[in-house]
N, C-alpha and C. Protein backbone atom coordinates (compact mmCIF):
# COMPACT_ATOMS: atom_id res chain seq x y z
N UNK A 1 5.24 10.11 9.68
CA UNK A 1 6.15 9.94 8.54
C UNK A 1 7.40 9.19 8.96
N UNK A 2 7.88 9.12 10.39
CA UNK A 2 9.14 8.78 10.62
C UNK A 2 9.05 7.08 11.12
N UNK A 3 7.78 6.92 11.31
CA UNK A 3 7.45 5.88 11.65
C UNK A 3 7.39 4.94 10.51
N UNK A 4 6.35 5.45 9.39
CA UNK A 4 6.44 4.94 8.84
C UNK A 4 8.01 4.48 7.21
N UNK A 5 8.46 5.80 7.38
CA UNK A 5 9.89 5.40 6.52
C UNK A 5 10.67 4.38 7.38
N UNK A 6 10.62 4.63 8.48
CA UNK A 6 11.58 3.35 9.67
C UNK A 6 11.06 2.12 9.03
N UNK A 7 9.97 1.63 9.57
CA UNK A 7 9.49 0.46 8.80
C UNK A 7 9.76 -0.43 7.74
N UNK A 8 9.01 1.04 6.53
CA UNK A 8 9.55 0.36 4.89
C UNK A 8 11.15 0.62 4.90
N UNK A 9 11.71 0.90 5.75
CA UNK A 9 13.25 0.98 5.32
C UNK A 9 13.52 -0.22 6.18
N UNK A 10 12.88 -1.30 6.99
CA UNK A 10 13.75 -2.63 7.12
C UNK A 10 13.82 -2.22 9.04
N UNK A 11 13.43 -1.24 9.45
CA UNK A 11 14.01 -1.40 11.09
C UNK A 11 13.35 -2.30 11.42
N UNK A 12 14.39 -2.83 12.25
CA UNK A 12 13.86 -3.95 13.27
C UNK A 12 13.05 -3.49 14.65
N UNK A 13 13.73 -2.83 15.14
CA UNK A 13 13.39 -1.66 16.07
C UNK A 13 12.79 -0.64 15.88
N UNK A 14 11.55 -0.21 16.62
CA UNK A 14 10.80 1.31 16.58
C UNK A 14 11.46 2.26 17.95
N UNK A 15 12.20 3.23 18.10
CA UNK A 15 11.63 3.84 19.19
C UNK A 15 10.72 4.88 19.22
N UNK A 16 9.66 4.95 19.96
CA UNK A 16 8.82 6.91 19.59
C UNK A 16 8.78 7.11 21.03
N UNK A 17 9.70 8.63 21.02
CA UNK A 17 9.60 9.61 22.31
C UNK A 17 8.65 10.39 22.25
N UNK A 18 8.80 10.85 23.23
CA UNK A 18 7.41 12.20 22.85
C UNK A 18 6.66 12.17 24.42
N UNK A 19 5.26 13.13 24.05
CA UNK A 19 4.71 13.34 25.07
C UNK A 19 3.29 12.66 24.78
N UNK A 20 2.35 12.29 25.49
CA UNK A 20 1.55 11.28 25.59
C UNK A 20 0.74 11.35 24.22
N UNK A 21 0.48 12.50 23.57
CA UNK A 21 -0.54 12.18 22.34
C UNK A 21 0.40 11.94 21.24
N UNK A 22 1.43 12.41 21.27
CA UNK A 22 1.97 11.64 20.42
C UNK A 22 3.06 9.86 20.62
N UNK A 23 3.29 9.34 21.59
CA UNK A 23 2.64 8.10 22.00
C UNK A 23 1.58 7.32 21.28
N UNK A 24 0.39 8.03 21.58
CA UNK A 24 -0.56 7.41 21.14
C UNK A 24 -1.03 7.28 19.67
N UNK A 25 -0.40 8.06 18.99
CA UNK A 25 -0.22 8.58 17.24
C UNK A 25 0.42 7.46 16.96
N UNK A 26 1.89 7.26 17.67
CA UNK A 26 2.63 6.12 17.57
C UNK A 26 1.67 4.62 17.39
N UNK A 27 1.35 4.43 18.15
CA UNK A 27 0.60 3.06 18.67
C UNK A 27 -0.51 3.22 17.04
N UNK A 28 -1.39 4.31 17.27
CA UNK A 28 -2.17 3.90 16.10
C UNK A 28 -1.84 4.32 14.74
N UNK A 29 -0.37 4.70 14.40
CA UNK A 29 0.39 4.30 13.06
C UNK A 29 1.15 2.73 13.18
N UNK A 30 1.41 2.50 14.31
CA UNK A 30 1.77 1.18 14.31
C UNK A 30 0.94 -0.13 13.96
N UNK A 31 -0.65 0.23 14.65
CA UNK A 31 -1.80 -0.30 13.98
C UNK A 31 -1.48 -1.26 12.28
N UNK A 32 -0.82 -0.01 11.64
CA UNK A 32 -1.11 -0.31 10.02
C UNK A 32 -0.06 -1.34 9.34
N UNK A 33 0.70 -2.03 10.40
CA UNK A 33 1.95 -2.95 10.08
C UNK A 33 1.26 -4.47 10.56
N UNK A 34 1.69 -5.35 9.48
CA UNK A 34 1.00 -6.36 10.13
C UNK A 34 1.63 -7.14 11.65
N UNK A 35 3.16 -6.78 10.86
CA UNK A 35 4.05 -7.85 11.80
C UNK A 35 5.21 -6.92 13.46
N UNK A 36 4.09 -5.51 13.39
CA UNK A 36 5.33 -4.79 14.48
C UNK A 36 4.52 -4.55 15.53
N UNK A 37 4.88 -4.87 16.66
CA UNK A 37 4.65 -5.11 18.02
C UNK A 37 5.04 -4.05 18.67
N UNK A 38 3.88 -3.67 19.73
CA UNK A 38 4.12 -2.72 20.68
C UNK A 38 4.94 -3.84 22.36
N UNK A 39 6.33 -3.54 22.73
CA UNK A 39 6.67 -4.61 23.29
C UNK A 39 7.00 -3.64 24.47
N UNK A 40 7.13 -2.41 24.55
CA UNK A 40 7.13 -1.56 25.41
C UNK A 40 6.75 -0.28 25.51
N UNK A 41 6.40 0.25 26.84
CA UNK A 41 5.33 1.22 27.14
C UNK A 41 5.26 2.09 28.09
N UNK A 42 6.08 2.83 28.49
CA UNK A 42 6.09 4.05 29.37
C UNK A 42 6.22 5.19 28.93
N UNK A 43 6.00 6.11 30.14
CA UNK A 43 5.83 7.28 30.12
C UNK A 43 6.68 7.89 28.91
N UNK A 44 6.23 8.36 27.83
CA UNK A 44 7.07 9.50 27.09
C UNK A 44 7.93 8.41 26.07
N UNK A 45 7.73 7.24 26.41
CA UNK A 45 8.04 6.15 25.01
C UNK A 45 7.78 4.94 24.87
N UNK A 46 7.45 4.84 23.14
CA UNK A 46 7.08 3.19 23.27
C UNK A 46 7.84 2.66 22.33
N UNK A 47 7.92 1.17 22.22
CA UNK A 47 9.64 0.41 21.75
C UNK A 47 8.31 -0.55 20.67
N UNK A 48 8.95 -0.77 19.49
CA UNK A 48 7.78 -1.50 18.52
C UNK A 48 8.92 -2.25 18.06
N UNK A 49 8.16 -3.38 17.96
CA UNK A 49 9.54 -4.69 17.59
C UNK A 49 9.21 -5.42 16.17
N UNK A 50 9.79 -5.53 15.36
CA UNK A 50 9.56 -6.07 14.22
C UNK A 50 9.44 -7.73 14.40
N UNK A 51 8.36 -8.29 14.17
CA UNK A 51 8.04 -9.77 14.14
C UNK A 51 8.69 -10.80 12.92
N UNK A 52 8.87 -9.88 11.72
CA UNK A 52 9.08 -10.44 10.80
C UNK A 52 9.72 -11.55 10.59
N UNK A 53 9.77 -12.61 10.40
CA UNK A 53 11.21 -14.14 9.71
C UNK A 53 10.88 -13.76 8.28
N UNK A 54 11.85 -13.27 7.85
CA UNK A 54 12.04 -13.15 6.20
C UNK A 54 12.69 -15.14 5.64
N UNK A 55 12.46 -15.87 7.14
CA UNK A 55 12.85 -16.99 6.42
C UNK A 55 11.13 -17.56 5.91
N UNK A 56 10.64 -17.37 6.27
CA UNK A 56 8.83 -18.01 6.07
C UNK A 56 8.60 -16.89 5.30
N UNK A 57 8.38 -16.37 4.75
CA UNK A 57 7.63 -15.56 3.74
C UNK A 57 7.61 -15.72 2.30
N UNK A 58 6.59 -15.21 1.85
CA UNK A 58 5.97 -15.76 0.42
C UNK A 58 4.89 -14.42 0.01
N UNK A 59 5.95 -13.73 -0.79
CA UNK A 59 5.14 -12.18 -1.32
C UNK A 59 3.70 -12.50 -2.29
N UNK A 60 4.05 -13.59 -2.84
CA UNK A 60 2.66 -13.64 -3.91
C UNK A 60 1.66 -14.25 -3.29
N UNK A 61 1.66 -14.56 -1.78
CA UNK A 61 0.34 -14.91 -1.16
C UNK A 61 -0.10 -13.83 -0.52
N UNK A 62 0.98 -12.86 0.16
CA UNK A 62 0.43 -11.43 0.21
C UNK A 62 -0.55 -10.86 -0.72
N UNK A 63 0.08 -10.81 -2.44
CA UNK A 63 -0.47 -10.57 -3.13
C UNK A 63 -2.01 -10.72 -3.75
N UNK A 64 -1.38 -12.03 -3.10
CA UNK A 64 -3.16 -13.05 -3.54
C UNK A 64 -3.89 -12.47 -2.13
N UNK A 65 -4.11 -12.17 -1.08
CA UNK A 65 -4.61 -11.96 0.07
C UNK A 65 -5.10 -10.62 -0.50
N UNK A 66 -4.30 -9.73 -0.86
CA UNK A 66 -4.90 -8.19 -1.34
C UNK A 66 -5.90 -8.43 -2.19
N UNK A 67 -5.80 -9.23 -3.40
CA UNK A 67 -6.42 -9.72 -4.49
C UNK A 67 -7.70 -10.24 -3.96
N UNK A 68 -7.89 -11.17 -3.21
CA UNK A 68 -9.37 -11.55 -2.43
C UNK A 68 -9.87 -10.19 -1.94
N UNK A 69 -9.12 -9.62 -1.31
CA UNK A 69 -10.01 -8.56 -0.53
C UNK A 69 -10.02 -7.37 -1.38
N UNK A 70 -9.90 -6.85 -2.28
CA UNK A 70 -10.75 -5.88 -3.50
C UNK A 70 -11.72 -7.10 -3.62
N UNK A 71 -11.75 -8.30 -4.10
CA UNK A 71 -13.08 -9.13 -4.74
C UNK A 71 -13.68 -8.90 -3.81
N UNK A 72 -13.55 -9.24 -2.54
CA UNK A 72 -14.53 -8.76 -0.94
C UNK A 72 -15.20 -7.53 -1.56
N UNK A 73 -14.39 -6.57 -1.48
CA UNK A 73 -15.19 -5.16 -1.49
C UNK A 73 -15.60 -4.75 -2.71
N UNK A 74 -15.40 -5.65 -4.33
CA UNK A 74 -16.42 -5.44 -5.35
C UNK A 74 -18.04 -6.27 -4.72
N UNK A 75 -17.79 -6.98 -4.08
CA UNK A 75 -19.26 -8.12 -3.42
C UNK A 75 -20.02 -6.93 -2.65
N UNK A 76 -19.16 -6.18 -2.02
CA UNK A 76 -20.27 -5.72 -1.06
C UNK A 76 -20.57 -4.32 -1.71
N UNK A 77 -20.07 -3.94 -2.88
CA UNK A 77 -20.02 -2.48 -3.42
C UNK A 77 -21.17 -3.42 -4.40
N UNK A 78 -21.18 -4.22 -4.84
CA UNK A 78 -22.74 -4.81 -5.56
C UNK A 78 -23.88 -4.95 -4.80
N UNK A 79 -23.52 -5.35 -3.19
CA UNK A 79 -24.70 -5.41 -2.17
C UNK A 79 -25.10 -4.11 -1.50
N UNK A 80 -24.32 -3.52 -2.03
CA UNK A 80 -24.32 -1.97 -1.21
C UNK A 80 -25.91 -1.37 -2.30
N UNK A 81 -25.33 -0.90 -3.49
CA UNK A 81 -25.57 -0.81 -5.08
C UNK A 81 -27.34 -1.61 -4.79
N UNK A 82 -27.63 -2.71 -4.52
CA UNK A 82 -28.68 -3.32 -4.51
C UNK A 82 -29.65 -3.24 -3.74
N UNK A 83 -29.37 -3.40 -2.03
CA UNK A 83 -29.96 -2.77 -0.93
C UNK A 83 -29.88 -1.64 -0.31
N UNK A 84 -29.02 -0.86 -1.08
CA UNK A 84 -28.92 0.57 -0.11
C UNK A 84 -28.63 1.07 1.09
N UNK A 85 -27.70 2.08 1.35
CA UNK A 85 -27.70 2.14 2.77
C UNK A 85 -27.66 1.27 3.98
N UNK A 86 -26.57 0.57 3.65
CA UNK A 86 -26.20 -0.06 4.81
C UNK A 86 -25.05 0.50 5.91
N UNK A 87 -24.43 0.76 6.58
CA UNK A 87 -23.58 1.44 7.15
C UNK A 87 -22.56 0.43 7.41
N UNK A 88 -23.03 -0.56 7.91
CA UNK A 88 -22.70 -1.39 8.30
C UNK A 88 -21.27 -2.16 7.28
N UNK A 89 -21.78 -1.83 5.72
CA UNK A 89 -21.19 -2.39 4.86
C UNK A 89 -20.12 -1.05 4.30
N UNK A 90 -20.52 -0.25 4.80
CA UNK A 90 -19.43 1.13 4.78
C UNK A 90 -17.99 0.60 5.95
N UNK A 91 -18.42 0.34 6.95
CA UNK A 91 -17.35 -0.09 8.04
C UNK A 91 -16.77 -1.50 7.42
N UNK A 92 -17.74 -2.15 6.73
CA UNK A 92 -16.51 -3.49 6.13
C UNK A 92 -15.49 -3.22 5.38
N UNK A 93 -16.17 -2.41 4.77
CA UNK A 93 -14.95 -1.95 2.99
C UNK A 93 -13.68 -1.00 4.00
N UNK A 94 -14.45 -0.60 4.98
CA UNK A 94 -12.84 0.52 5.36
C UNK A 94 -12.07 -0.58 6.13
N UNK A 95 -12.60 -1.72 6.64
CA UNK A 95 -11.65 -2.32 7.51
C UNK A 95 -11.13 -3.04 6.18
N UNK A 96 -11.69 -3.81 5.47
CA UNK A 96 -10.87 -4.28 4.25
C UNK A 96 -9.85 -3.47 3.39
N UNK A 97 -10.04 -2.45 3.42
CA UNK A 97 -9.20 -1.34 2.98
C UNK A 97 -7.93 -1.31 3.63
N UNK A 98 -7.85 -1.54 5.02
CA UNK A 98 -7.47 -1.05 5.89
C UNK A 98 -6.16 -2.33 5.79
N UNK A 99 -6.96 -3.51 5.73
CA UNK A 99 -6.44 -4.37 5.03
C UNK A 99 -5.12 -4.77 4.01
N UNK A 100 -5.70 -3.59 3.24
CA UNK A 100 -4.96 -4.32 1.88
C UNK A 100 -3.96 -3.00 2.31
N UNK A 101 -3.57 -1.90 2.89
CA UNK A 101 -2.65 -1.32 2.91
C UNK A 101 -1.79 -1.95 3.77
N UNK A 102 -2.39 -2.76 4.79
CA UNK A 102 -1.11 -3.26 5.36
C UNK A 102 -0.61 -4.02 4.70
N UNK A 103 -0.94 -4.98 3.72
CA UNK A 103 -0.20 -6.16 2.97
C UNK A 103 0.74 -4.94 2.29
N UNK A 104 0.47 -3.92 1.74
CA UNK A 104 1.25 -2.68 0.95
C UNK A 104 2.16 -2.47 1.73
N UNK A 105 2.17 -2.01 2.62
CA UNK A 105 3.50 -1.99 3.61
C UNK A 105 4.20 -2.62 3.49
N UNK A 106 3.90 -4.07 3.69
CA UNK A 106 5.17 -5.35 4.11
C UNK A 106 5.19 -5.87 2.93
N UNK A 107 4.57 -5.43 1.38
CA UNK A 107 5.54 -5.59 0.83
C UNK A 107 6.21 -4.67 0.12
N UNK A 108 6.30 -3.44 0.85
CA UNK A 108 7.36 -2.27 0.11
C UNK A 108 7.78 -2.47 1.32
N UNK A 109 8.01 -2.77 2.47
CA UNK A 109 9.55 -3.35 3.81
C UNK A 109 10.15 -4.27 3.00
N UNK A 110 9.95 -5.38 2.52
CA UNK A 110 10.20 -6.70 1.81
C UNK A 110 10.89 -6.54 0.79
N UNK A 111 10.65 -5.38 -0.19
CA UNK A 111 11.14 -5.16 -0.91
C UNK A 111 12.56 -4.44 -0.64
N UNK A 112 12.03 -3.18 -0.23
CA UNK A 112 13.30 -2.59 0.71
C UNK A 112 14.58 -3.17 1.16
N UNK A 113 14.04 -4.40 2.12
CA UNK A 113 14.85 -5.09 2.37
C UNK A 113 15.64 -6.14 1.54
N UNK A 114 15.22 -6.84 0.92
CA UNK A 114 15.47 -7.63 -0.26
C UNK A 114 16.45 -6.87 -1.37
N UNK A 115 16.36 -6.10 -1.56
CA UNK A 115 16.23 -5.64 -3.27
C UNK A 115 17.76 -5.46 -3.30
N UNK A 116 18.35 -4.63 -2.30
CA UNK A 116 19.90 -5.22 -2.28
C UNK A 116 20.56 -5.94 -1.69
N UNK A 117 19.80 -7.52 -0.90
CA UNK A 117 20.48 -7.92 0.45
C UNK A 117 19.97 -9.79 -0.87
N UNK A 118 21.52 -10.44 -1.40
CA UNK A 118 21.61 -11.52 -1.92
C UNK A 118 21.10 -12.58 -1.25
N UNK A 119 21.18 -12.33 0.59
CA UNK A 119 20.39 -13.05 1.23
C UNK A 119 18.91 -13.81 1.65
N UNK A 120 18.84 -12.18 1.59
CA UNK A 120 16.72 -12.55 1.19
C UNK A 120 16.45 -12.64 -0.01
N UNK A 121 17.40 -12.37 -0.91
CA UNK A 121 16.41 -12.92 -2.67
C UNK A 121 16.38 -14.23 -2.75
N UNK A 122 17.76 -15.24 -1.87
CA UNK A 122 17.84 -16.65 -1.68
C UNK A 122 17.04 -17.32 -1.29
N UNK A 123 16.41 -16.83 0.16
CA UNK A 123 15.51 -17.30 0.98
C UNK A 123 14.24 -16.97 0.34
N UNK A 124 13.91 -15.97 -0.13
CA UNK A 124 12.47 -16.03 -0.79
C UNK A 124 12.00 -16.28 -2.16
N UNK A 125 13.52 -16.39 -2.72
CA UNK A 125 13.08 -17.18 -3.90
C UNK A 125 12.48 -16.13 -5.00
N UNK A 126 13.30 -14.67 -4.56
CA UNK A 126 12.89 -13.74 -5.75
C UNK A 126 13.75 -12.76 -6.00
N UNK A 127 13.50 -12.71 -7.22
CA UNK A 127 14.76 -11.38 -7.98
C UNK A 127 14.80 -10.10 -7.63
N UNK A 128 15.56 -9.59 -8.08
CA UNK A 128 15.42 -7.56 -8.08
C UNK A 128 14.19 -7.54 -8.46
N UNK A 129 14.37 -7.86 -9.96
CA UNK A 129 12.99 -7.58 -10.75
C UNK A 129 11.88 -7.87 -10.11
N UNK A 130 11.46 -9.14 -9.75
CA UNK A 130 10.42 -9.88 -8.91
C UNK A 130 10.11 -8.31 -7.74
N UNK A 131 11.23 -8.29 -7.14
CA UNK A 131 10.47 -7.27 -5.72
C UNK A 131 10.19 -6.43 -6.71
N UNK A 132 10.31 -5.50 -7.48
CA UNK A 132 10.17 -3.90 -7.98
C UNK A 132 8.07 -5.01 -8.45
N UNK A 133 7.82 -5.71 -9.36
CA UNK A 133 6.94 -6.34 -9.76
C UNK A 133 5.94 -6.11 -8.78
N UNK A 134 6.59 -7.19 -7.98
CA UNK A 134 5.67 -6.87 -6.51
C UNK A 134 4.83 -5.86 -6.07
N UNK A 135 6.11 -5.09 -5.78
CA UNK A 135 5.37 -3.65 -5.11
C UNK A 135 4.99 -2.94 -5.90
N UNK A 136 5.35 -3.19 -7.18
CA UNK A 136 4.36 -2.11 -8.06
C UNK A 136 2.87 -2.67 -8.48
N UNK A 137 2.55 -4.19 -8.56
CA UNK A 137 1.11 -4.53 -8.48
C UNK A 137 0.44 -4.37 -6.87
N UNK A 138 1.15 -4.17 -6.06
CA UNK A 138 0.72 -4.33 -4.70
C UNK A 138 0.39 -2.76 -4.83
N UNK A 139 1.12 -1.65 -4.61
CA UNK A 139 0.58 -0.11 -5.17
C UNK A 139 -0.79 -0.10 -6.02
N UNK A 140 -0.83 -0.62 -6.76
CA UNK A 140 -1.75 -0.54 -7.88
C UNK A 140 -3.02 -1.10 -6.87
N UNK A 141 -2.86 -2.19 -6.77
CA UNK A 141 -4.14 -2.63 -5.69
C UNK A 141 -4.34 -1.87 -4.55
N UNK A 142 -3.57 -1.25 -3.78
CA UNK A 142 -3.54 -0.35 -2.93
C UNK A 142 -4.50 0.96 -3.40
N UNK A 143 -4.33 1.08 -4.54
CA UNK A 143 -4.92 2.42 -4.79
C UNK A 143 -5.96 2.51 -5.50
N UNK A 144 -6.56 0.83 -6.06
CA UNK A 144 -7.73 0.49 -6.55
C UNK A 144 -8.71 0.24 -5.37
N UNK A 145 -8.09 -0.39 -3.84
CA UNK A 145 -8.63 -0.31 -2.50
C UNK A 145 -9.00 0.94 -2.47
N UNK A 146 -8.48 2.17 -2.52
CA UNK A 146 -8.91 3.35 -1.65
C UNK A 146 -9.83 3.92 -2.30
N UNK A 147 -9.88 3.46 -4.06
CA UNK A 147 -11.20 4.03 -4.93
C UNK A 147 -12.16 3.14 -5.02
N UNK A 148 -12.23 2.10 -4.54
CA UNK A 148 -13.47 1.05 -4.37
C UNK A 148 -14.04 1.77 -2.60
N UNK A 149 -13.42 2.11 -1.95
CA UNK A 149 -13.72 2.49 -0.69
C UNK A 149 -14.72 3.64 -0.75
N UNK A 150 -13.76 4.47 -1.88
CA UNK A 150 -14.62 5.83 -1.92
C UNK A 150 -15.43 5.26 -3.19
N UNK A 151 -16.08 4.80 -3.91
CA UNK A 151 -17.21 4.64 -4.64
C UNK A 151 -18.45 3.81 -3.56
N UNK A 152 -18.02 3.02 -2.74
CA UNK A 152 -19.08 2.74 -1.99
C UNK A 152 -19.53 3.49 -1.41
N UNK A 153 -18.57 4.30 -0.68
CA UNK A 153 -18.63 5.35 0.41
C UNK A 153 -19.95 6.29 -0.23
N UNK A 154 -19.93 6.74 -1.91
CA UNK A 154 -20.22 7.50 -2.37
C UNK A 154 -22.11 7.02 -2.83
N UNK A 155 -22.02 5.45 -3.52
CA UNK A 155 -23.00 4.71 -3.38
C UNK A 155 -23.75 4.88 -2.25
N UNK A 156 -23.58 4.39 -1.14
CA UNK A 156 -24.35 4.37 -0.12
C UNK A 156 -25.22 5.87 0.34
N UNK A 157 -24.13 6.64 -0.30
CA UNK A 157 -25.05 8.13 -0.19
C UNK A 157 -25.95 8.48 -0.91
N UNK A 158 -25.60 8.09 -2.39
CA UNK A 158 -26.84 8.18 -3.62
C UNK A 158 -27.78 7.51 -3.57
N UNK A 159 -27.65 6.20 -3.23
CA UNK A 159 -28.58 5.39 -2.77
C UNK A 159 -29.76 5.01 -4.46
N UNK A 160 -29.07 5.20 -5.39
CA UNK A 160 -29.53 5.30 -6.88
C UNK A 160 -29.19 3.85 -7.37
N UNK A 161 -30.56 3.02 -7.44
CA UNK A 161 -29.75 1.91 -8.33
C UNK A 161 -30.17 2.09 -9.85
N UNK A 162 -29.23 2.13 -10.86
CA UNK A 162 -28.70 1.82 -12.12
C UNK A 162 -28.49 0.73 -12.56
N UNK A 163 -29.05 0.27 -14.15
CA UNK A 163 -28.57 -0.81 -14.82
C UNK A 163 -27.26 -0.40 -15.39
N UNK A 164 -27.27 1.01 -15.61
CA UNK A 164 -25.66 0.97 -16.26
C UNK A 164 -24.41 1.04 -15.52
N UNK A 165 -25.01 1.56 -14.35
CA UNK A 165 -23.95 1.31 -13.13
C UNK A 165 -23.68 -0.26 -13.08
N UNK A 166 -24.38 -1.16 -13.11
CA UNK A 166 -24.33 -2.82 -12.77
C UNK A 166 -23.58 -2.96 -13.78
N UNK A 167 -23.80 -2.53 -15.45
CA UNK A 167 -22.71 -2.73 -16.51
C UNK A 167 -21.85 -2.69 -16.20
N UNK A 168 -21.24 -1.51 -16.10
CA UNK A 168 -20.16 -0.85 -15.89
C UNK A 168 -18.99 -1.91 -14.87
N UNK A 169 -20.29 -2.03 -13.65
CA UNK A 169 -19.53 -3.10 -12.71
C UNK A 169 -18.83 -3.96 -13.02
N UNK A 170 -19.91 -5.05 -13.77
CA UNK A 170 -19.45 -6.13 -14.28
C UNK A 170 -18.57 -5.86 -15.14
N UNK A 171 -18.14 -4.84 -15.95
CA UNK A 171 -17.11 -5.29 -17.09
C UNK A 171 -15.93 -4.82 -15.97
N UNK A 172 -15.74 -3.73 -15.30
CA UNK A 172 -14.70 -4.03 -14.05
C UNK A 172 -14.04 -4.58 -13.82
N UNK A 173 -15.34 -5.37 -13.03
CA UNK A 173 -15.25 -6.97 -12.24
C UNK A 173 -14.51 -7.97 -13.20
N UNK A 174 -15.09 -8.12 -14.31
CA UNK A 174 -14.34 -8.75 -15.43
C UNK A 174 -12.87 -8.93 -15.71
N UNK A 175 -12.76 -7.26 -16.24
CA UNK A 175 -10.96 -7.06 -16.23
C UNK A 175 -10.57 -7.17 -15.32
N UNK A 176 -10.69 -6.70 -14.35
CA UNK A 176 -9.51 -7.05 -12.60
C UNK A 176 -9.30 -8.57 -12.95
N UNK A 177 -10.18 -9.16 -13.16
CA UNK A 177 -10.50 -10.72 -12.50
C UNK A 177 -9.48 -10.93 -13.52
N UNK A 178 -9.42 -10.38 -14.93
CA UNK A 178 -8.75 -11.57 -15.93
C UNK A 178 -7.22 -10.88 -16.01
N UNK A 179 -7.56 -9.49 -15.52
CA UNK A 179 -5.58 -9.00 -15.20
C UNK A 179 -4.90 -9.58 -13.72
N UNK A 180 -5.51 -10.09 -12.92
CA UNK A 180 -4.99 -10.68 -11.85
C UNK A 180 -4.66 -12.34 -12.33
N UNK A 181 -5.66 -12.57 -13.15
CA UNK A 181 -5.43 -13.86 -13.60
C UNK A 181 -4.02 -13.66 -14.34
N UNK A 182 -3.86 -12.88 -14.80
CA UNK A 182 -2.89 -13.19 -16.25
C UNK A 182 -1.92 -12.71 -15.22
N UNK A 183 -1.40 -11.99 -14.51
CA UNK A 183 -0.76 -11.74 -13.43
C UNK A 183 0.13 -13.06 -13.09
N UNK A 184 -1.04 -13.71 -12.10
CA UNK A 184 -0.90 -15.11 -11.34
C UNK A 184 -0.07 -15.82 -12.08
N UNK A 185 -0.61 -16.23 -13.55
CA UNK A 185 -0.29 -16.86 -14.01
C UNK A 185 0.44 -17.19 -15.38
N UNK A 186 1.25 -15.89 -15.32
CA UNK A 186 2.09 -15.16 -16.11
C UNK A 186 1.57 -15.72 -17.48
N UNK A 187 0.45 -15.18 -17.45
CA UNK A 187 -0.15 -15.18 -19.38
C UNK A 187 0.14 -13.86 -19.88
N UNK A 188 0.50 -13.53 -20.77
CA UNK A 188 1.28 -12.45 -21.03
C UNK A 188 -0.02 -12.43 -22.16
N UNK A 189 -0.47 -13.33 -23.26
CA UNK A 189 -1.10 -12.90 -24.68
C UNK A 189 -2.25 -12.58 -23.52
N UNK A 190 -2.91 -12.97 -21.97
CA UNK A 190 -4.38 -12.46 -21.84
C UNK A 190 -4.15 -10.82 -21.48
N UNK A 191 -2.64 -10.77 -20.44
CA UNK A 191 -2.80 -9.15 -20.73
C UNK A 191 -2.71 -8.44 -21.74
N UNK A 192 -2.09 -8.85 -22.71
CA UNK A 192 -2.25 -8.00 -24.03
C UNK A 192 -3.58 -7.57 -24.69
N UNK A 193 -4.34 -8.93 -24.31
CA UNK A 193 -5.96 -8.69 -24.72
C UNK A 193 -6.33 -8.12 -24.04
N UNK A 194 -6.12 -8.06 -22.30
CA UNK A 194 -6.53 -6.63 -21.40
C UNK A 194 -6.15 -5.41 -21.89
N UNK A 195 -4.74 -5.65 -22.61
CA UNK A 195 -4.18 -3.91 -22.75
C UNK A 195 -5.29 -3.42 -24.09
């Protein structure tokens, strides 16, 4: 928990003391950040360095990156659904998963950081409003990741193929596709037709 509030609260710096398993807790919560570095490593502590240039960054390609990877894991939750029991395609969806929470992270740090600093709204070219936007479609995909994870997860066990399950899919597949669209591309009358 302390690791991770450090983070989304903007540290530049990690330190974690402790005794060796928790060390190692450290290292694999650090795992889930795209841009923080394990830069030091001894006995009883390790030093994690924030990589970030808030001068190069661009939140709505984050966005779009999360956005491909749910479409990833609707593809393989249809190949799953079709051939059955693959395991193999169980370990994709969790690393893709795994995925889209880190883009969730950096952009609730991003936001964090941004949301009262006139500096980074300059440099990135986005509002208050814009960050709160952000991280609240980035959440949303975050938590459409962890229920596409667990419906495959759950597929692969039933191992039942359905035509109304494939319905169901496709109209899904459908809305995501045309609320990310209208998203992107700030059509406001197609989300209304989504709502």
């Amino acid at each position: 928990r302390e690791i991770v509030s450090a983070y989304i609260s903007g540290a530049r710096t990690i330190i974690a003391l402790g005794e060796k398993d928790k060390i190692r807790i450290s290292k694999d919560i650090a795992k889930q950040f795209l841009n923080l570095e394990l830069i030091e490593n001894e006995d009883g502590r390790a030093v994690f360095k924030d990589l970030l240039d808030m001068e190069d960054l661009n939140v709505e390609n984050f966005l779009r990156r999360m956005d491909n990877n749910i479409r990833e894991m609707f593809t393989i939750i249809e190949t799953i659904h079709k051939t059955k029991k693959l395991p193999g395609h169980i370990k994709e969806i969790e690393e893709i998963d795994a995925d889209i929470t880190k883009f969730y992270f950096l952009i609730w740090r991003i936001m964090n950081m941004g949301i009262q600093n006139p500096t980074i709204q300059s440099n990135l070219k986005v509002d208050v409003k814009s960050f709160v936007n952000f991280f609240w479609i980035s959440y949303n995909l975050e938590q459409i990741g962890d229920e596409l994870k667990r419906i495959a997860t759950k597929l692969n066990k039933a191992g039942v193929e359905s035509v109304l399950f494939n319905e169901v899919l496709k109209s899904i597949i459908d809305a995501y596709g045309d609320s990310m669209k209208s998203f992107f591309d700030n059509d406001k009358s197609l989300a209304k037709k989504l709502i």
